[in-house]
C-alpha atoms as a PDB file:
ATOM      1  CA  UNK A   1    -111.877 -55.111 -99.379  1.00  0.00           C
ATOM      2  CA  UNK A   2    -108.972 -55.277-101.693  1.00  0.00           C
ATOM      3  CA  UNK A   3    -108.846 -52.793-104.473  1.00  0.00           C
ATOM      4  CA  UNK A   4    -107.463 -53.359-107.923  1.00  0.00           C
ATOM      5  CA  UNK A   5    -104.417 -50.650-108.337  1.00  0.00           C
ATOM      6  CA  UNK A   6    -104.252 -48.558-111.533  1.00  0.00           C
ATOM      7  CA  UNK A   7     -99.894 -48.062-112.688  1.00  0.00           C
ATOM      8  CA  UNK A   8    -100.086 -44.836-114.577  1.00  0.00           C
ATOM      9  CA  UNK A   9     -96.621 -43.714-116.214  1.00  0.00           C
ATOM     10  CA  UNK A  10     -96.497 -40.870-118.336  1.00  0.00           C
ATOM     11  CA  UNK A  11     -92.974 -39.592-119.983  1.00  0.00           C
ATOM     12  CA  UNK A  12     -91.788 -38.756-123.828  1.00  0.00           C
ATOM     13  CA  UNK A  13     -89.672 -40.173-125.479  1.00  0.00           C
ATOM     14  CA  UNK A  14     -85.835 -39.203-126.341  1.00  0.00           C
ATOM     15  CA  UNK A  15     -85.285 -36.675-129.312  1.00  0.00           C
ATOM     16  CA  UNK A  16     -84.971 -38.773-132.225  1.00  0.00           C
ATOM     17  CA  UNK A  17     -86.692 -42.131-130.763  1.00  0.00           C
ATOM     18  CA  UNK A  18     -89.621 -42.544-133.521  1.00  0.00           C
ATOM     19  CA  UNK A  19     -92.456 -44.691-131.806  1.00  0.00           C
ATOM     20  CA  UNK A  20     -92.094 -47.405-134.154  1.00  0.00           C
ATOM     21  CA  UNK A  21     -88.454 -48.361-132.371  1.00  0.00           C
ATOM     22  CA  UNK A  22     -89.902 -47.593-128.809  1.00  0.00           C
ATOM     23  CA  UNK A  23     -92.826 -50.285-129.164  1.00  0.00           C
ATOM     24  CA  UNK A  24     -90.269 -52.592-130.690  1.00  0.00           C
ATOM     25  CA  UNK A  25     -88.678 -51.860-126.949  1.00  0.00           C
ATOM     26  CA  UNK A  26     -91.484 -52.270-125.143  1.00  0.00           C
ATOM     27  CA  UNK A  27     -92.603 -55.255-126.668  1.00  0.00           C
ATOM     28  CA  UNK A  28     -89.557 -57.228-124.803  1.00  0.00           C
ATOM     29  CA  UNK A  29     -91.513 -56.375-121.528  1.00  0.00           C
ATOM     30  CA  UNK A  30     -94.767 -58.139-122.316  1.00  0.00           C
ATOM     31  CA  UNK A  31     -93.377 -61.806-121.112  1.00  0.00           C
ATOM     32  CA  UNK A  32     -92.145 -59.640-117.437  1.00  0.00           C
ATOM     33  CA  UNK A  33     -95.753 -58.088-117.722  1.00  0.00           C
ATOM     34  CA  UNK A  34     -97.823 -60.948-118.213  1.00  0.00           C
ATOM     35  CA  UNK A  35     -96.414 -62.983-116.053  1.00  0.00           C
ATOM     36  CA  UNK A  36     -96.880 -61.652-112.696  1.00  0.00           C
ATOM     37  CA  UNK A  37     -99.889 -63.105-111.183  1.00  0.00           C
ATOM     38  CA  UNK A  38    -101.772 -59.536-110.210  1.00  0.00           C
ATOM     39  CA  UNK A  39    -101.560 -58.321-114.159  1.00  0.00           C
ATOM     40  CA  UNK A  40    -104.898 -57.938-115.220  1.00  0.00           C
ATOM     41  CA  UNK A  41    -104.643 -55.328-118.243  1.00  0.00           C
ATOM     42  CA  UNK A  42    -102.184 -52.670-119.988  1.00  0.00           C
ATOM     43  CA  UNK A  43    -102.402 -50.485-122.493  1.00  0.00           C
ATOM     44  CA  UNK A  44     -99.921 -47.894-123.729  1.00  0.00           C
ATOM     45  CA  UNK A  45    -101.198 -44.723-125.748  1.00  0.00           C
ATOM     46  CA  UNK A  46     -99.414 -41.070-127.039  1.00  0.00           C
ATOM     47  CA  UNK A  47    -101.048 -38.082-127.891  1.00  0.00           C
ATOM     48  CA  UNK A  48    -100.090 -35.910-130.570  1.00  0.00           C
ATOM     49  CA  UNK A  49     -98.159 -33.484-128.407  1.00  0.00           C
ATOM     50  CA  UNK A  50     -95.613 -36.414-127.953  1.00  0.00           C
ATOM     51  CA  UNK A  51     -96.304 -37.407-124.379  1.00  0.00           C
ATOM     52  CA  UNK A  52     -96.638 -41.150-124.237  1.00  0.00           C
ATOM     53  CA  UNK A  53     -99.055 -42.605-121.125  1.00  0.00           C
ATOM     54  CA  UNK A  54     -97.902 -46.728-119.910  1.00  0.00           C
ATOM     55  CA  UNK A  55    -101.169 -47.848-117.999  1.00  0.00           C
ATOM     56  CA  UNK A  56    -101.236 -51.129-115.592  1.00  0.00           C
ATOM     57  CA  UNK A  57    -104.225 -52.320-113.708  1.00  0.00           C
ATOM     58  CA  UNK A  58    -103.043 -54.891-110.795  1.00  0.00           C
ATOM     59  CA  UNK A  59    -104.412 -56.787-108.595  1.00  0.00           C
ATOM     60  CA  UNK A  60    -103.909 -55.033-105.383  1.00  0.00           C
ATOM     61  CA  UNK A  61    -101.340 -52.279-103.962  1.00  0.00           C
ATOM     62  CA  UNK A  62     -98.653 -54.869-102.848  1.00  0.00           C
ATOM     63  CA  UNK A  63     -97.996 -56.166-106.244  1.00  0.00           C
ATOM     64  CA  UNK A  64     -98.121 -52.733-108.243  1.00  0.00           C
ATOM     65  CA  UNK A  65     -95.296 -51.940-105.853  1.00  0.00           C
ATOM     66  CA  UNK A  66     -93.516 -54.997-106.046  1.00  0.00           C
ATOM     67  CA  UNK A  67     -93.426 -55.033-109.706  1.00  0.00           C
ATOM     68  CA  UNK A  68     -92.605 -52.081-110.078  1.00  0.00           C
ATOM     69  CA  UNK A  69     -89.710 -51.925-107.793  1.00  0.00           C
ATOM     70  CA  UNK A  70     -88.057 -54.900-109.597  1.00  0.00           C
ATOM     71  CA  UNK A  71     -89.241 -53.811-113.439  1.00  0.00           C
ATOM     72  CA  UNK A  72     -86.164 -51.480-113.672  1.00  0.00           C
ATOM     73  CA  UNK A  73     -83.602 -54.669-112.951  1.00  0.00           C
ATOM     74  CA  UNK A  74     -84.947 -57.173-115.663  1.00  0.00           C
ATOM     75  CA  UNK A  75     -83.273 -57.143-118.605  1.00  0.00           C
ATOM     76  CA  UNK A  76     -85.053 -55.475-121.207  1.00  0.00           C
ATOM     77  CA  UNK A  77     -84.865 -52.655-118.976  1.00  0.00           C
ATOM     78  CA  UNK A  78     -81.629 -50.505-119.819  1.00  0.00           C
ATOM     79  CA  UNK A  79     -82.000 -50.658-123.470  1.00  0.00           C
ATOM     80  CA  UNK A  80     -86.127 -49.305-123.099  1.00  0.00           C
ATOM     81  CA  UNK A  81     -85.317 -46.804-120.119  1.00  0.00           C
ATOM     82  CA  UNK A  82     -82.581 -45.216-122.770  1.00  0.00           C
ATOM     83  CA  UNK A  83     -85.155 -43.919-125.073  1.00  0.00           C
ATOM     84  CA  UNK A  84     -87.318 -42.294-122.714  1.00  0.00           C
ATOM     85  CA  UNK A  85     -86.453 -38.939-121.572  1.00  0.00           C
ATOM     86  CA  UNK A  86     -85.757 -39.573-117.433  1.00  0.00           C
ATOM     87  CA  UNK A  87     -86.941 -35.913-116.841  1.00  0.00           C
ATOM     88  CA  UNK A  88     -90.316 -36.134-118.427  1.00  0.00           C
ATOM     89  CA  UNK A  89     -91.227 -39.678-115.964  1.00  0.00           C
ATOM     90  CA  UNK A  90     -93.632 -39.248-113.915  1.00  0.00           C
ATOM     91  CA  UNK A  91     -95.310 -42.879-111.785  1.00  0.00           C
ATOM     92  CA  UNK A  92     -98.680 -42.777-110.024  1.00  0.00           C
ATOM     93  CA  UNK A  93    -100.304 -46.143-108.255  1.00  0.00           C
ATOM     94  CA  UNK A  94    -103.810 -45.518-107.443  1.00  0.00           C
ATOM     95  CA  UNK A  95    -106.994 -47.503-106.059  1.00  0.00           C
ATOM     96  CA  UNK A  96    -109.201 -47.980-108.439  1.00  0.00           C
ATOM     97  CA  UNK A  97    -112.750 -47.178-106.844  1.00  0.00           C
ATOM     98  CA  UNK A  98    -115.292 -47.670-109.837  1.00  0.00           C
ATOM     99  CA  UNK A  99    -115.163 -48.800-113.243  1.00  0.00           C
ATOM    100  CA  UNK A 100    -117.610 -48.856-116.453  1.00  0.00           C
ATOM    101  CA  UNK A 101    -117.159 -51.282-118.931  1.00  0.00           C
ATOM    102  CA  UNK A 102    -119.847 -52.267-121.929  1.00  0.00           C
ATOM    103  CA  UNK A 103    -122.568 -54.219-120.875  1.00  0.00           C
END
């Protein structure tokens, strides 16, 4: 059985970087997002100690990797990786074994 593959990337941001101009950033990712054929859903949240969480659910393993081997050479990538404090990134992929959702 293939299981669906939950991205989680948690960082903060770079001194300075309000969250208004790092959604602006992250906007210009949606299109790369979207379009891979394993996205099923993302969401990206902070808390108000600054940390910011990016979550992905995919399809299966192969194309979590995949995408997110290549999501550092698109683009849109240099300019949104510049904000984020590199120190502070940390990337999980796991299987995603049970999920609740309103009935």
């Amino acid at each position: 059985m293939t299981m669906n593959v939950a991205e989680t990337v948690t960082f903060t941001l770079n001194a300075g970087v309000t969250p208004e101009e790092f959604l602006k950033l992250s906007y210009a990712s949606e299109e790369f997002v979207r379009s891979n054929p394993g996205f099923i859903f993302r969401r990206l949240s902070s808390g108000a100690d600054g940390a910011w969480t990016d979550t992905v659910i995919w399809k299966d393993m192969e194309t979590a990797l995949e995408v997110a081997d290549s999501f550092g050479k698109q683009d849109f990538a240099p300019a949104l990786m510049a904000v984020i404090d590199g120190d502070s990134v940390a990337i999980r992929h796991e299987n995603i074994h049970w999920t609740l959702a309103p009935s």
